[in-house]
N, C-alpha and C. Protein backbone atom coordinates (compact mmCIF):
# COMPACT_ATOMS: atom_id res chain seq x y z
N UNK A 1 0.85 -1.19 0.00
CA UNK A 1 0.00 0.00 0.00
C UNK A 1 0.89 1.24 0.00
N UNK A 2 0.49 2.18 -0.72
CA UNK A 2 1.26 3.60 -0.93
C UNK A 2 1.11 4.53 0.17
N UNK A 3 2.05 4.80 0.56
CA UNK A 3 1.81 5.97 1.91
C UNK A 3 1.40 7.31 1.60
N UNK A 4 0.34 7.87 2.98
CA UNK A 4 -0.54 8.74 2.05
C UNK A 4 0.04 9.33 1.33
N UNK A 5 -0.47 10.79 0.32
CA UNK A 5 0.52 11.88 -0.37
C UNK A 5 1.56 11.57 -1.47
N UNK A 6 1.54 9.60 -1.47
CA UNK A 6 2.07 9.23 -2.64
C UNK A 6 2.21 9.47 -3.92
N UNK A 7 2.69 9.84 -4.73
CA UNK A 7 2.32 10.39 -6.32
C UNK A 7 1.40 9.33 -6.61
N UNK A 8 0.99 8.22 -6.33
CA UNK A 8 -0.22 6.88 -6.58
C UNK A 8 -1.42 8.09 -7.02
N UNK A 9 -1.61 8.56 -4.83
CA UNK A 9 -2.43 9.15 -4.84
C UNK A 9 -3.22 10.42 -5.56
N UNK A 10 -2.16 11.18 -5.83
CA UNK A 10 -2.23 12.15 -6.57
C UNK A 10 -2.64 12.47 -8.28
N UNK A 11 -2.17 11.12 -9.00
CA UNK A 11 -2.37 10.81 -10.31
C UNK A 11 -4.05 10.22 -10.37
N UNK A 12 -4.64 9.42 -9.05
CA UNK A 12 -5.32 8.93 -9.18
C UNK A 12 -6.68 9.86 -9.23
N UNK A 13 -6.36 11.23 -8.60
CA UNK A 13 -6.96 12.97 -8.04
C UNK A 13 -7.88 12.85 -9.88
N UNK A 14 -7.32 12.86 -10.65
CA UNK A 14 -7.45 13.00 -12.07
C UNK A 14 -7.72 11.83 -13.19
N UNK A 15 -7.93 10.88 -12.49
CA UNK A 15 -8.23 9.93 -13.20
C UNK A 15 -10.04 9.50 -12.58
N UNK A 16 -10.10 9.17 -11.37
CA UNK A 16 -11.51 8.91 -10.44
C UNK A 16 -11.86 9.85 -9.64
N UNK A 17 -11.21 11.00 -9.44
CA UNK A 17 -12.15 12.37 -8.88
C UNK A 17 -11.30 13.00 -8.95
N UNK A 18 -11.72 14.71 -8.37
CA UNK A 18 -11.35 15.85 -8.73
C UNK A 18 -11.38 16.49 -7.06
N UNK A 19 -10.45 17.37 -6.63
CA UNK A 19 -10.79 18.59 -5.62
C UNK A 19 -12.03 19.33 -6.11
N UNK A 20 -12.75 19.68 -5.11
CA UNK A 20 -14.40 20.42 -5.58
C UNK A 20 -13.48 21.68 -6.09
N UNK A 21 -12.93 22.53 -5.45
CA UNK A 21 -12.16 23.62 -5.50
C UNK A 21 -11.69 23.82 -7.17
N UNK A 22 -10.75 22.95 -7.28
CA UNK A 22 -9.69 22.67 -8.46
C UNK A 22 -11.41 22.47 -9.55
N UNK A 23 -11.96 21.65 -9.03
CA UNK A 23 -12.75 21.35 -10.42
C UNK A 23 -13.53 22.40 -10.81
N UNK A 24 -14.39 23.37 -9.86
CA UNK A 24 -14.86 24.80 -10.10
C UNK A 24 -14.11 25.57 -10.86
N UNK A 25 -12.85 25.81 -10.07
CA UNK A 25 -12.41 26.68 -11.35
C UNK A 25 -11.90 26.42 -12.73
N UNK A 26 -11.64 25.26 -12.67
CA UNK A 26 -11.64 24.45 -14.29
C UNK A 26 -12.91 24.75 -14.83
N UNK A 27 -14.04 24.54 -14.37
CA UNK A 27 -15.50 25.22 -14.97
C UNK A 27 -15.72 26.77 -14.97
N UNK A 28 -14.60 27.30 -14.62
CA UNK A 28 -14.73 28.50 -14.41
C UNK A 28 -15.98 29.12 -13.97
N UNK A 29 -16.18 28.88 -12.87
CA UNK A 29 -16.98 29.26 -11.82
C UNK A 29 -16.12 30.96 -11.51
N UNK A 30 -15.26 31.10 -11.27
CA UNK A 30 -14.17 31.79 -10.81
C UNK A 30 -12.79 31.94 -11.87
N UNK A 31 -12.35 33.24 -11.83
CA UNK A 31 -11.15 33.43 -12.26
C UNK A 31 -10.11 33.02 -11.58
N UNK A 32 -9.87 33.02 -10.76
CA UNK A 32 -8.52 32.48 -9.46
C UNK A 32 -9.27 31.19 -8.62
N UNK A 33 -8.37 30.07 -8.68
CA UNK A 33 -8.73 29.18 -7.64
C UNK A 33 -8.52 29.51 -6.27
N UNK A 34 -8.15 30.43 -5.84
CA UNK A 34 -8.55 30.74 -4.88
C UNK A 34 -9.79 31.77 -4.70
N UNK A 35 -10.56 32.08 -5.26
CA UNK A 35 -11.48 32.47 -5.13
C UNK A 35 -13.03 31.16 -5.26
N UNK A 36 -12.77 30.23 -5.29
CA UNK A 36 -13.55 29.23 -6.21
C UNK A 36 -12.91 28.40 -4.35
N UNK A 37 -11.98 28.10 -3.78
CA UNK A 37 -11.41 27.30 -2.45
C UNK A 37 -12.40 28.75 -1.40
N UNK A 38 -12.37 30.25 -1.54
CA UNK A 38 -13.06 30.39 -0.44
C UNK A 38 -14.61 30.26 -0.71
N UNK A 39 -15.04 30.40 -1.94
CA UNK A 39 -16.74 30.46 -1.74
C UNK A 39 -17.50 28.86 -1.09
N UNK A 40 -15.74 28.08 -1.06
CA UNK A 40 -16.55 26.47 -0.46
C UNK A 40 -16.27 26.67 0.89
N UNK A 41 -15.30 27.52 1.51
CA UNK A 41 -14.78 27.82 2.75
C UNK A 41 -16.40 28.71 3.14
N UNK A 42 -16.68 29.53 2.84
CA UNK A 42 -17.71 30.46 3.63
C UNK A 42 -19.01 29.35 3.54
N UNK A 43 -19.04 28.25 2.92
CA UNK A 43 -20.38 27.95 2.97
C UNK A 43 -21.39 27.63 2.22
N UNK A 44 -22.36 26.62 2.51
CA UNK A 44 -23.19 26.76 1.48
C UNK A 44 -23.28 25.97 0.25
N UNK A 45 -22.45 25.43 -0.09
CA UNK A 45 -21.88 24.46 -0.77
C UNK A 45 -22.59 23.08 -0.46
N UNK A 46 -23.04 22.41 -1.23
CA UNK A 46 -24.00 21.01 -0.65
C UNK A 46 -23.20 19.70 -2.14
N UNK A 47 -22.29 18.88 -1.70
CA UNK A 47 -22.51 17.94 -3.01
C UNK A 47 -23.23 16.27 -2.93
N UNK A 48 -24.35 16.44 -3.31
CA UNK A 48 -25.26 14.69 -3.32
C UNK A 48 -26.24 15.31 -2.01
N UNK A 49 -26.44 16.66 -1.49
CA UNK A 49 -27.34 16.97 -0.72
C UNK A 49 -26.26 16.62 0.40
N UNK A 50 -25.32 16.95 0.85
CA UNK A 50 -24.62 16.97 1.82
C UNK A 50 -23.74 18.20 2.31
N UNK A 51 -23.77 19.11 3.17
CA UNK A 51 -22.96 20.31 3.01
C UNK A 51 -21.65 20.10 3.25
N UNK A 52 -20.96 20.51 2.55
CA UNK A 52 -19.56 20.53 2.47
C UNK A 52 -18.63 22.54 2.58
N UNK A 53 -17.74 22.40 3.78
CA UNK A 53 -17.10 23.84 3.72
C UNK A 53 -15.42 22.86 2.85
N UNK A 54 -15.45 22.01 2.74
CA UNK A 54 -14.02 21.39 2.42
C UNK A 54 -13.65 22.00 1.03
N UNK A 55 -12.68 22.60 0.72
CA UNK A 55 -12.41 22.51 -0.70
C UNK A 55 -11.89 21.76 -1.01
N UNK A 56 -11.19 20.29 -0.13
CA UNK A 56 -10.46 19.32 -1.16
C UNK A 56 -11.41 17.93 -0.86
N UNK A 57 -13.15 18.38 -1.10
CA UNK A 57 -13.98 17.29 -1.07
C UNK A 57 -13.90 16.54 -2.33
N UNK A 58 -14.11 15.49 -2.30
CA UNK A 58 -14.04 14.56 -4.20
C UNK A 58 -15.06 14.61 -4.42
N UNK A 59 -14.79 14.90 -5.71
CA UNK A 59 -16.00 15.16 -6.84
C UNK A 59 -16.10 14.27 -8.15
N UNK A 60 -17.01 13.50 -8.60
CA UNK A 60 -16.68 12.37 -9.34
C UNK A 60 -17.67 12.54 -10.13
N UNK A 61 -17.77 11.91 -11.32
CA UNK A 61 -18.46 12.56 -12.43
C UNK A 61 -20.18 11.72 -11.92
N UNK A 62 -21.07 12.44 -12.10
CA UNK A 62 -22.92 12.15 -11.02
C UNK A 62 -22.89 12.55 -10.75
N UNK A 63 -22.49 13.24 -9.48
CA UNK A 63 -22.38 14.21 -8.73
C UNK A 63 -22.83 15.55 -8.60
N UNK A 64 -24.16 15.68 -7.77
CA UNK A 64 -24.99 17.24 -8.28
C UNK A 64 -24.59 18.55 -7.11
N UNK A 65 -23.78 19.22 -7.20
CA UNK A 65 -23.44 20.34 -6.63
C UNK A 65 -24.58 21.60 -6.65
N UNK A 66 -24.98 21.79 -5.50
CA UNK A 66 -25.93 23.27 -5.09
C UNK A 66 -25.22 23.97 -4.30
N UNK A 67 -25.19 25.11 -5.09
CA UNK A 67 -24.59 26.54 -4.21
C UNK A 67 -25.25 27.76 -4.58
N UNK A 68 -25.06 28.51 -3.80
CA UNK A 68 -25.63 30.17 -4.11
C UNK A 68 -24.44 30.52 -5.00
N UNK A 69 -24.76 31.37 -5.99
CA UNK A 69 -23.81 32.09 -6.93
C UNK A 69 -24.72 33.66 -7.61
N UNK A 70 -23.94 34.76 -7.08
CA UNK A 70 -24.01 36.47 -7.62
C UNK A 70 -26.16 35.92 -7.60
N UNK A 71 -26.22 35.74 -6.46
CA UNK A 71 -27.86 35.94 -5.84
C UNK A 71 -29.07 34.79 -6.51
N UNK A 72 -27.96 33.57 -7.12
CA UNK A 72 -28.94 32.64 -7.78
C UNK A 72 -28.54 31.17 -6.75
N UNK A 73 -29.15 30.14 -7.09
CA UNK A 73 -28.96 28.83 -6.34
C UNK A 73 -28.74 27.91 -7.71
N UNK A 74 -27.41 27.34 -7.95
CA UNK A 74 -26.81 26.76 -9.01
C UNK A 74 -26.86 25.23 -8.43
N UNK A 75 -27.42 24.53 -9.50
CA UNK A 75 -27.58 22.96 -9.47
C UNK A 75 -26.77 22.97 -10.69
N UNK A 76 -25.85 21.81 -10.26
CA UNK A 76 -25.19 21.40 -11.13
C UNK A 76 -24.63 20.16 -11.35
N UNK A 77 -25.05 18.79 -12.26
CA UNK A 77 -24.93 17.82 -12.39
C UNK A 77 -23.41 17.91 -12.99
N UNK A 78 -22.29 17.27 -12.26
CA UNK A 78 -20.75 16.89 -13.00
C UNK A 78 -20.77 15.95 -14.02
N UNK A 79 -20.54 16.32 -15.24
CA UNK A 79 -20.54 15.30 -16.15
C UNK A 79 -18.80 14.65 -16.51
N UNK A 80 -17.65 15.22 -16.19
CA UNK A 80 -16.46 15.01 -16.26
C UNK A 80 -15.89 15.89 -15.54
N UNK A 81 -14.57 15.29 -15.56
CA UNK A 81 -13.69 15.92 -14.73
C UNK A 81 -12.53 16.78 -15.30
N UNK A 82 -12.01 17.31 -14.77
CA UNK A 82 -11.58 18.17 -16.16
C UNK A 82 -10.00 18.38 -16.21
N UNK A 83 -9.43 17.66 -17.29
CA UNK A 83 -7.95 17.36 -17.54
C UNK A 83 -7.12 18.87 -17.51
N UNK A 84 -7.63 20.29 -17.18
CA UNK A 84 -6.86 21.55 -17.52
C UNK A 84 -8.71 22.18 -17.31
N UNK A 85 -7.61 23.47 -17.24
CA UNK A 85 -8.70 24.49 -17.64
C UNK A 85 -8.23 25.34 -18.95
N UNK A 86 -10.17 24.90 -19.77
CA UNK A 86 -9.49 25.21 -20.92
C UNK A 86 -10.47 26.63 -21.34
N UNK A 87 -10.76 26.39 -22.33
CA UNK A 87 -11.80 27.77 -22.79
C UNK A 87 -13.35 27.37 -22.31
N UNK A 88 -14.32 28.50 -22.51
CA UNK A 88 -15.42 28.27 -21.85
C UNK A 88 -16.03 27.74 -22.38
N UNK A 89 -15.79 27.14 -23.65
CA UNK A 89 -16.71 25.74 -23.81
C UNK A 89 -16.31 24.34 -23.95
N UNK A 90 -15.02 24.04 -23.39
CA UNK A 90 -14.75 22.94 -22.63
C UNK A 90 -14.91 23.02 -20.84
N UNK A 91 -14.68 23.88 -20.54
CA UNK A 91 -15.45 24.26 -19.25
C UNK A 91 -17.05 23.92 -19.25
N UNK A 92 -17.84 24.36 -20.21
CA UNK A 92 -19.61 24.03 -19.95
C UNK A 92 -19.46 22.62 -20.38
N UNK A 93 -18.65 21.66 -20.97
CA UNK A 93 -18.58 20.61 -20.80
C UNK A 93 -18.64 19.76 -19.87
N UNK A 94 -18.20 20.80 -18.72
CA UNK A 94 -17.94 19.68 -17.44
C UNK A 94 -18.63 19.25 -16.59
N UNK A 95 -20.23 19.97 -17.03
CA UNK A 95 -21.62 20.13 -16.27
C UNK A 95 -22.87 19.68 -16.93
N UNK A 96 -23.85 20.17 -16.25
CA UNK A 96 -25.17 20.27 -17.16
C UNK A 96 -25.93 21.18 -15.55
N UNK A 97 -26.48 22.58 -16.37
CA UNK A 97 -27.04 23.15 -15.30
C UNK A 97 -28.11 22.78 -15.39
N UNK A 98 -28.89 22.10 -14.06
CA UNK A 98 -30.04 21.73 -13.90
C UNK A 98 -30.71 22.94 -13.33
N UNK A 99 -30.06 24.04 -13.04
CA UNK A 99 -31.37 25.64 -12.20
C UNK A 99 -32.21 25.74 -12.66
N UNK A 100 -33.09 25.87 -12.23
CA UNK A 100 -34.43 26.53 -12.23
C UNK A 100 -34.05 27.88 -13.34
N UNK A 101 -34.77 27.40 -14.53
CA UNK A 101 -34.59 28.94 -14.70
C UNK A 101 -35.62 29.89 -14.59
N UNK A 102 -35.58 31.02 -14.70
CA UNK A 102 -36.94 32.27 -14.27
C UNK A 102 -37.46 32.48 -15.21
N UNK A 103 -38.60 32.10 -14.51
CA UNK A 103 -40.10 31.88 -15.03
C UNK A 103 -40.74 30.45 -15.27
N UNK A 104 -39.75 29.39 -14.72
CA UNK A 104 -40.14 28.22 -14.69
C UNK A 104 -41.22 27.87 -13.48
């Protein structure tokens, strides 16, 4: 068995899940990953209906993320995980927004 922090572990980050953090801003949720690590730090953040403040929670492709975002409540089904952050439409790749939209 590999001791924790192993490069095993780390390769494996990108192959069967993602940091919630790291994977937001690959969807560009956020310009800076650190801005995308505090909005999971303040809160609010739920993934599979579970609240999470962790930014290095795993995120695996099913996986439906609800958060508040600029005064809306974002559902968001993970459809992949995302090898880079690339332009914004390999980024909307990495989802499917299920929100409510207005007037529904």
């Amino acid at each position: 068995m590999a001791p924790p922090g192993d490069t095993a572990d780390r390769d494996a980050e990108d192959t069967t899940w993602q940091r919630l953090d790291k994977w937001l801003w690959c969807a560009r949720l956020a310009k800076a990953r650190a801005t995308c690590t505090e909005a999971v730090v303040r809160g609010g953040f739920r993934v599979n209906r579970q609240p999470t403040e962790k930014p290095h929670a795993r995120l695996r492709p099913g996986d439906v993320l609800t958060f508040p975002w600029q005064r809306e409540v974002k559902v968001w089904r993970v459809l992949a995980l995302a090898p880079r952050r690339g332009p914004p439409e390999e980024a909307r790749a990495l989802y499917e927004d299920m929100s409510a939209s207005p007037g529904a």
